[in-house]
N, C-alpha and C. Protein backbone atom coordinates (compact mmCIF):
# COMPACT_ATOMS: atom_id res chain seq x y z
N UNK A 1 -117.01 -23.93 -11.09
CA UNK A 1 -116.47 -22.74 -10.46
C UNK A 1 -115.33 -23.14 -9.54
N UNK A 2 -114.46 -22.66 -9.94
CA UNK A 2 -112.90 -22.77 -8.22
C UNK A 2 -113.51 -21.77 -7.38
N UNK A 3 -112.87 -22.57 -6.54
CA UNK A 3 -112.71 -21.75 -5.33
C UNK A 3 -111.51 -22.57 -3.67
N UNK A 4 -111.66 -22.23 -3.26
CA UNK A 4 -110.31 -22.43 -2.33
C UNK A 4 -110.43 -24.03 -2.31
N UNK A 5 -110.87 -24.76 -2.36
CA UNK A 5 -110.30 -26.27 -2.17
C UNK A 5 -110.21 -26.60 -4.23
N UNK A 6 -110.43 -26.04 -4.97
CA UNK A 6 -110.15 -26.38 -6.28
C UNK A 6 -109.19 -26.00 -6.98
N UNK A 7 -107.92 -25.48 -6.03
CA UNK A 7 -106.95 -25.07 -6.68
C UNK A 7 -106.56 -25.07 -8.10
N UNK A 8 -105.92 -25.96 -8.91
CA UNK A 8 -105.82 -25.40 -10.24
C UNK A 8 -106.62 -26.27 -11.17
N UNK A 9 -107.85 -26.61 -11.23
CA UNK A 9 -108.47 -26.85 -11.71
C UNK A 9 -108.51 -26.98 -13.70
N UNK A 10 -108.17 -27.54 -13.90
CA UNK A 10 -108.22 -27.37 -15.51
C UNK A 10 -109.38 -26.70 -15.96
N UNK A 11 -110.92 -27.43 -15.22
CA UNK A 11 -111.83 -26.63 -15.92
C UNK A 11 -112.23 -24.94 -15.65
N UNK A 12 -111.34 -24.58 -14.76
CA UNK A 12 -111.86 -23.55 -14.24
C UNK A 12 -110.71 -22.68 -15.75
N UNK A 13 -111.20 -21.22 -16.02
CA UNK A 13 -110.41 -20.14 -16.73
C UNK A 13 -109.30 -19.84 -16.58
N UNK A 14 -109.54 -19.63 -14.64
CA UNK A 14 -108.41 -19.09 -13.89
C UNK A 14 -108.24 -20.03 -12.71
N UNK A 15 -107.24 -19.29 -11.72
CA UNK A 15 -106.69 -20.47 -11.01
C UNK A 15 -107.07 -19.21 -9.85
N UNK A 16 -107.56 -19.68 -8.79
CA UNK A 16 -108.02 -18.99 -7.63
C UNK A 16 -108.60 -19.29 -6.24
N UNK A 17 -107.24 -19.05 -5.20
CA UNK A 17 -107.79 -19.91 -4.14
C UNK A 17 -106.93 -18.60 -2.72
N UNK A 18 -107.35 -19.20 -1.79
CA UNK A 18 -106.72 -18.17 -0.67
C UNK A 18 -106.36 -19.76 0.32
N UNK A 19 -104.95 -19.45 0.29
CA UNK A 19 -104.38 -20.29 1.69
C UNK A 19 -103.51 -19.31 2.57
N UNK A 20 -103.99 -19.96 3.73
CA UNK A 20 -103.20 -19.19 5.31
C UNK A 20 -101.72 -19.84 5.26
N UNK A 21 -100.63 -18.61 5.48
CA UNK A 21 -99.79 -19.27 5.96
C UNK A 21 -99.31 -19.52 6.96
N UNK A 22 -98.14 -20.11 8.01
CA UNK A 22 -97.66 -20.40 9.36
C UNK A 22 -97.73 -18.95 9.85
N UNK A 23 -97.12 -17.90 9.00
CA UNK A 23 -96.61 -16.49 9.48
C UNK A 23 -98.15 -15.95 9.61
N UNK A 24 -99.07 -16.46 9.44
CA UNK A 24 -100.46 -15.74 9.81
C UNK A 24 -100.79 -15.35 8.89
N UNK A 25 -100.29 -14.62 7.67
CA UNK A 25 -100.76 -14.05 7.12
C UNK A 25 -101.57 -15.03 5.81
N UNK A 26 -102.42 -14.61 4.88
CA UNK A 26 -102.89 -15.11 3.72
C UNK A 26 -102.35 -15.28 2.62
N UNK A 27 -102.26 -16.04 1.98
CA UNK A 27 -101.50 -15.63 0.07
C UNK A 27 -102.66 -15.86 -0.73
N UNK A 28 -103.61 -14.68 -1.61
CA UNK A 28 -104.17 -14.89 -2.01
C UNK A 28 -103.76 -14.93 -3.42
N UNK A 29 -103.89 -16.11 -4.12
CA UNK A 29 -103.64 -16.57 -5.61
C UNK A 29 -104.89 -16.08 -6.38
N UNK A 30 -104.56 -15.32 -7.80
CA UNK A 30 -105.38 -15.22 -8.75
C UNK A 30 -104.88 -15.24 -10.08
N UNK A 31 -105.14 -16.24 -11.10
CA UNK A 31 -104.52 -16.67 -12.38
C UNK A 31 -102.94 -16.60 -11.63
N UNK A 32 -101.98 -15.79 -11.84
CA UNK A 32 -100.56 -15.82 -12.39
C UNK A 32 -99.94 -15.08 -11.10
N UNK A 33 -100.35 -14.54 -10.15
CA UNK A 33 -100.63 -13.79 -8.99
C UNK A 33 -100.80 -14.26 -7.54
N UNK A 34 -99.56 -14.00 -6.82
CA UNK A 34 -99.56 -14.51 -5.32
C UNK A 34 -99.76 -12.79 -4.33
N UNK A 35 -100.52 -12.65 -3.64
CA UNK A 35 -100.40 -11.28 -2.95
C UNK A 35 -100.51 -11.89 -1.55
N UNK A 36 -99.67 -10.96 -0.75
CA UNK A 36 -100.05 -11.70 0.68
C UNK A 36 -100.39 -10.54 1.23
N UNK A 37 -101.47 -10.93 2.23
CA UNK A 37 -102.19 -9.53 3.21
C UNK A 37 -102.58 -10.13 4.11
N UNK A 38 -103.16 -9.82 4.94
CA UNK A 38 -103.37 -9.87 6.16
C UNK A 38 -104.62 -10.01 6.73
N UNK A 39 -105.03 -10.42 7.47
CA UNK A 39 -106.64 -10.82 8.12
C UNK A 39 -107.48 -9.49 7.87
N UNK A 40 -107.09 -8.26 7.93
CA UNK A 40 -107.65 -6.73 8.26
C UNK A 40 -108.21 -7.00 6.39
N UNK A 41 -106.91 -6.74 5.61
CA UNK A 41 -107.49 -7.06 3.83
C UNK A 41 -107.83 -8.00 3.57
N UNK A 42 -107.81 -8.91 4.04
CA UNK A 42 -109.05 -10.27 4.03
C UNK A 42 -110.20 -9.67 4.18
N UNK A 43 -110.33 -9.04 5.02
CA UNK A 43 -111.73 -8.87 5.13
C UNK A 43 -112.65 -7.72 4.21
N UNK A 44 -111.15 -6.82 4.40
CA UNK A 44 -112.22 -5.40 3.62
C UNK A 44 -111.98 -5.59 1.93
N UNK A 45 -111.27 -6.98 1.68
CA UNK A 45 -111.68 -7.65 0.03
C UNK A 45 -112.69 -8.16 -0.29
N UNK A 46 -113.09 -8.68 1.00
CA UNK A 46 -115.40 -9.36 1.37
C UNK A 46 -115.96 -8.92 1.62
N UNK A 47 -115.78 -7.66 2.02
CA UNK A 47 -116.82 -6.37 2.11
C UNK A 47 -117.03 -5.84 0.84
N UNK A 48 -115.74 -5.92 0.33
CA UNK A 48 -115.63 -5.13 -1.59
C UNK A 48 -116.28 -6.11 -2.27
N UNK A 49 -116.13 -7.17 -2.20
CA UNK A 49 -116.85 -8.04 -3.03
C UNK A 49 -118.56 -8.16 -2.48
N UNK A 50 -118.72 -8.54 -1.74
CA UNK A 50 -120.13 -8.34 -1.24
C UNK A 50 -120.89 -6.73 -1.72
N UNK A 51 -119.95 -5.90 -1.23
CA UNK A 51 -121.03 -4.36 -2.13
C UNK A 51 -121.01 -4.60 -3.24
N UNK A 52 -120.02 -4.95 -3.90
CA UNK A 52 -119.84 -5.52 -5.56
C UNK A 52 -121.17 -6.35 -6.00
N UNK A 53 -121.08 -7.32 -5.34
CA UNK A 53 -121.88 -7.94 -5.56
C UNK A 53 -123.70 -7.94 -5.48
N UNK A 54 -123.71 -7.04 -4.47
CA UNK A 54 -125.46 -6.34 -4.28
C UNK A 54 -125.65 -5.55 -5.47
N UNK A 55 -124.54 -4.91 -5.53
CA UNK A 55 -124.81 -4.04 -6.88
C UNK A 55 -124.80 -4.16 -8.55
N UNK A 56 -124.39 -5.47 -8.35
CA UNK A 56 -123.97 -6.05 -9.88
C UNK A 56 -123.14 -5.39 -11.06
N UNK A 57 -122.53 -5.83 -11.93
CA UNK A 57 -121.25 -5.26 -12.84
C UNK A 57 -122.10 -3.59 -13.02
N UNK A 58 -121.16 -3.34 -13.20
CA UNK A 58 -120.73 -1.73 -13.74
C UNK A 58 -120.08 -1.91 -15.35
N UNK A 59 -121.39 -1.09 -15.70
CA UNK A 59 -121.34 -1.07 -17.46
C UNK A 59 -120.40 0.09 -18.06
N UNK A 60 -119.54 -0.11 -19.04
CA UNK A 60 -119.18 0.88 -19.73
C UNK A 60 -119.98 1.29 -20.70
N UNK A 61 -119.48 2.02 -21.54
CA UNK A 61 -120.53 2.98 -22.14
C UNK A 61 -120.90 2.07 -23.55
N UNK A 62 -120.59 1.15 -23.40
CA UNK A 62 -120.38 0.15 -24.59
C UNK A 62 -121.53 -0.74 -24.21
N UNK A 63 -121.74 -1.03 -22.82
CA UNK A 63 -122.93 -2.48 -22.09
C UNK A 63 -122.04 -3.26 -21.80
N UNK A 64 -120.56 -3.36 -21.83
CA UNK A 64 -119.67 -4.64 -21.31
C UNK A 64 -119.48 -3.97 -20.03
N UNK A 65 -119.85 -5.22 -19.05
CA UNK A 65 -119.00 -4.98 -17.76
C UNK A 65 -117.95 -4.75 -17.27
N UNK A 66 -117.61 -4.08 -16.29
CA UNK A 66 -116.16 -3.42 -15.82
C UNK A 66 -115.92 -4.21 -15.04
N UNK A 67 -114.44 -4.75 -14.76
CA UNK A 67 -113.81 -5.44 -14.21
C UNK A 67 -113.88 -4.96 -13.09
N UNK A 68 -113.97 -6.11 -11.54
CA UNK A 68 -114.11 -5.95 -10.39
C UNK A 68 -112.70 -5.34 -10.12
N UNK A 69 -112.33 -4.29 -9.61
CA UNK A 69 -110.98 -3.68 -9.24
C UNK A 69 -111.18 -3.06 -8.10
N UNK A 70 -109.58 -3.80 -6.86
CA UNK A 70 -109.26 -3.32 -5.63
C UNK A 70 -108.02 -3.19 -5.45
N UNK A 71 -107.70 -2.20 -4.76
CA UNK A 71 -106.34 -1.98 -4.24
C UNK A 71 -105.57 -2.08 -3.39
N UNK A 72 -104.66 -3.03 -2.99
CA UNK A 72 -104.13 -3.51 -1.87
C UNK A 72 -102.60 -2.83 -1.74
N UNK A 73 -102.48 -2.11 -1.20
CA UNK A 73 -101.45 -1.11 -1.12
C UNK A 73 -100.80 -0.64 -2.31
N UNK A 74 -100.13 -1.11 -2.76
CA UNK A 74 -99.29 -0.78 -4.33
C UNK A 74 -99.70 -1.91 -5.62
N UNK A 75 -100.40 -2.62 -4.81
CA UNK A 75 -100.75 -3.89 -5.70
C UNK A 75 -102.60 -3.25 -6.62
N UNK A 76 -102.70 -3.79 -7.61
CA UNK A 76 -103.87 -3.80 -8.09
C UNK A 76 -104.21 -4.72 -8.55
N UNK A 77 -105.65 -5.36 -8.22
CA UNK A 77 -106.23 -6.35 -8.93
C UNK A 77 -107.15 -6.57 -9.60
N UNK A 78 -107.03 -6.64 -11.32
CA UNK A 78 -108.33 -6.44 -11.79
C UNK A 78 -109.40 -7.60 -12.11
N UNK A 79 -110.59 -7.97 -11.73
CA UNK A 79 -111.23 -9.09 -11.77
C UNK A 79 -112.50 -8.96 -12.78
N UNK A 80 -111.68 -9.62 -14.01
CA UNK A 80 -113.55 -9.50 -15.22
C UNK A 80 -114.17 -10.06 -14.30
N UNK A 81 -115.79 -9.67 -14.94
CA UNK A 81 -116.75 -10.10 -14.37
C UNK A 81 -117.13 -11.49 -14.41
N UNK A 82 -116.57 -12.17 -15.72
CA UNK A 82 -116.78 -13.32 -15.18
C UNK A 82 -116.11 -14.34 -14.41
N UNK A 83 -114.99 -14.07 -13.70
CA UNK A 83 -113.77 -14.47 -13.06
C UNK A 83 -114.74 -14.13 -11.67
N UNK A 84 -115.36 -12.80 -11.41
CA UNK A 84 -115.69 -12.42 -10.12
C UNK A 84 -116.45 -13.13 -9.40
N UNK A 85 -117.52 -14.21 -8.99
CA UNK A 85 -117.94 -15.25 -8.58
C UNK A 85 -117.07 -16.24 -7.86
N UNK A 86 -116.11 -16.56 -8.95
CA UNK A 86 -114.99 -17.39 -8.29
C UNK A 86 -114.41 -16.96 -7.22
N UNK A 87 -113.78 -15.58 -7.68
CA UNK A 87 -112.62 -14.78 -6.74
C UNK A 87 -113.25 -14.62 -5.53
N UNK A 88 -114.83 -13.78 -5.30
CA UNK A 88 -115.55 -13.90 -4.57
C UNK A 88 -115.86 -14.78 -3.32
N UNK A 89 -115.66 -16.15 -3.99
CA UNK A 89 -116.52 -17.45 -3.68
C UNK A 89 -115.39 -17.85 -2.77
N UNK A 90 -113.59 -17.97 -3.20
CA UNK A 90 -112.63 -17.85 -2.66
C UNK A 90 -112.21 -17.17 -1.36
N UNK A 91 -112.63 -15.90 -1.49
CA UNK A 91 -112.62 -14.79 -0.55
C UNK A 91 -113.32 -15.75 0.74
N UNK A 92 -114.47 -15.75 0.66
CA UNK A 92 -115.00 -15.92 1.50
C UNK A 92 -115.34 -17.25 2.41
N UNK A 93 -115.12 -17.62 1.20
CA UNK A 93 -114.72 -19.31 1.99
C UNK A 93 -113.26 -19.15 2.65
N UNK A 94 -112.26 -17.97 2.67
CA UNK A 94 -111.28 -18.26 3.68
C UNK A 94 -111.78 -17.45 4.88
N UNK A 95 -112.85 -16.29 4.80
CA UNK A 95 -112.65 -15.55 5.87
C UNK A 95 -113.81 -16.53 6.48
N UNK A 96 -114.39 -16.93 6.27
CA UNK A 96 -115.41 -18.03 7.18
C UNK A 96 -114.46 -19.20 7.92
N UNK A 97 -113.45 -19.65 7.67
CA UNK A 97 -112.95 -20.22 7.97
C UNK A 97 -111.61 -19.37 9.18
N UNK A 98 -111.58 -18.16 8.61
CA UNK A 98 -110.83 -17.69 9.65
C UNK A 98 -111.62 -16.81 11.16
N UNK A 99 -113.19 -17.09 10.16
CA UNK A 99 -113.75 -16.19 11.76
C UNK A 99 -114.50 -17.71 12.40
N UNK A 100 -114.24 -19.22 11.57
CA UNK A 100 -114.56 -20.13 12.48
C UNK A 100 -115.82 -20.44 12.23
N UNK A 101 -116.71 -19.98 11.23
CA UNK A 101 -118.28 -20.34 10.83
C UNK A 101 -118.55 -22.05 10.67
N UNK A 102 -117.28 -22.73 10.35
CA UNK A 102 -118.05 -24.29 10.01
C UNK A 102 -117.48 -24.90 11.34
N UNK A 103 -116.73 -24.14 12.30
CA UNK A 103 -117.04 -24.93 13.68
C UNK A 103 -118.38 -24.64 14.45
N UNK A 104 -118.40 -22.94 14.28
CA UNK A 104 -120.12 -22.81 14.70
C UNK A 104 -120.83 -23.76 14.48
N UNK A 105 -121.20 -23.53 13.18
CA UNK A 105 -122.29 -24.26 12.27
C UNK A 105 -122.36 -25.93 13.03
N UNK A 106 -121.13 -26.26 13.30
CA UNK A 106 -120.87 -27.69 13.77
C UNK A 106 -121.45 -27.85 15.09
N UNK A 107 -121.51 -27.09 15.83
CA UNK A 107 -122.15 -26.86 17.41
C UNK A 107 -123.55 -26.74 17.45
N UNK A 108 -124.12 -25.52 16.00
CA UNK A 108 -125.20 -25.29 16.17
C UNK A 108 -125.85 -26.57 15.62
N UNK A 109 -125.43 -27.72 15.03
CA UNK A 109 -125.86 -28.99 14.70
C UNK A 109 -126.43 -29.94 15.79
N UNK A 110 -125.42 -29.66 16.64
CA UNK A 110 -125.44 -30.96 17.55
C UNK A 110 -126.75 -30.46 18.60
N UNK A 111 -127.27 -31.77 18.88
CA UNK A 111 -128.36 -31.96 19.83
C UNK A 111 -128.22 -31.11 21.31
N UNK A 112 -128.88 -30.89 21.77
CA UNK A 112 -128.90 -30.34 23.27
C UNK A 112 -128.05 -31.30 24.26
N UNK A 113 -126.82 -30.99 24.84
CA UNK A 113 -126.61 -32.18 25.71
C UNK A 113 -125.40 -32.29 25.23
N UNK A 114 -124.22 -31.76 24.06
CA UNK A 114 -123.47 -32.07 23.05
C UNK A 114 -123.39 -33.22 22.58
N UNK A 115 -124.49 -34.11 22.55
CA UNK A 115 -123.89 -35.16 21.95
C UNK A 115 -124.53 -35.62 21.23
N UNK A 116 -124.12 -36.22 19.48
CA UNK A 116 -125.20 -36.85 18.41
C UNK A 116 -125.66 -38.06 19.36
N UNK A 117 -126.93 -38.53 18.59
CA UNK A 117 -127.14 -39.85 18.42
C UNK A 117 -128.30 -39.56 19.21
């Protein structure tokens, strides 16, 4: 599976990662696709994916799953279902990183006293 440190991966289908840029904002890459947005659609793309995801694919009338689809101002992005894991997995490994979870996580490690050993 890619996701933000596996940039273009041969084995992966698609190519899918989210990097921050200097200007603050995000460029989120998917296959052939650079979109840039902003911390606010960072987030409400991991909210979409997370309800997405409690709820599992959406069948057409056929039993094939419907592509994960969101709309970022004039932009649309459609994500088969089996691409959606990745894209997902991407998502959220940047907004954890932008709300700071693996420095938490790094504090909540350390011993009483801050210090290993």
């Amino acid at each position: 599976m890619c996701a933000s440190g596996d940039q273009g991966d041969s084995s992966c289908g698609a190519r899918c990662f989210v990097s921050r840029c200097a200007c603050g904002a995000y460029h989120l890459h998917y296959r052939h696709a650079v979109i840039t947005v902003g911390r606010n659609a960072l987030m409400r793309i991991m909210e979409e994916c997370f309800l997405r995801e409690r709820k599992g694919p959406e069948m057409n009338r056929n039993g094939y799953p419907l592509p994960f689809i969101i709309m970022l101002g004039i932009v649309t992005i459609s994500v088969p279902w089996k691409d959606f894991p990745m894209f997902c997995r991407a998502v959220e490994d940047a907004v954890s990183l932008e709300i700071g979870i693996p420095e938490l996580a790094a504090r909540l490690a350390m011993p009483p006293g801050g210090r290993e050993g």
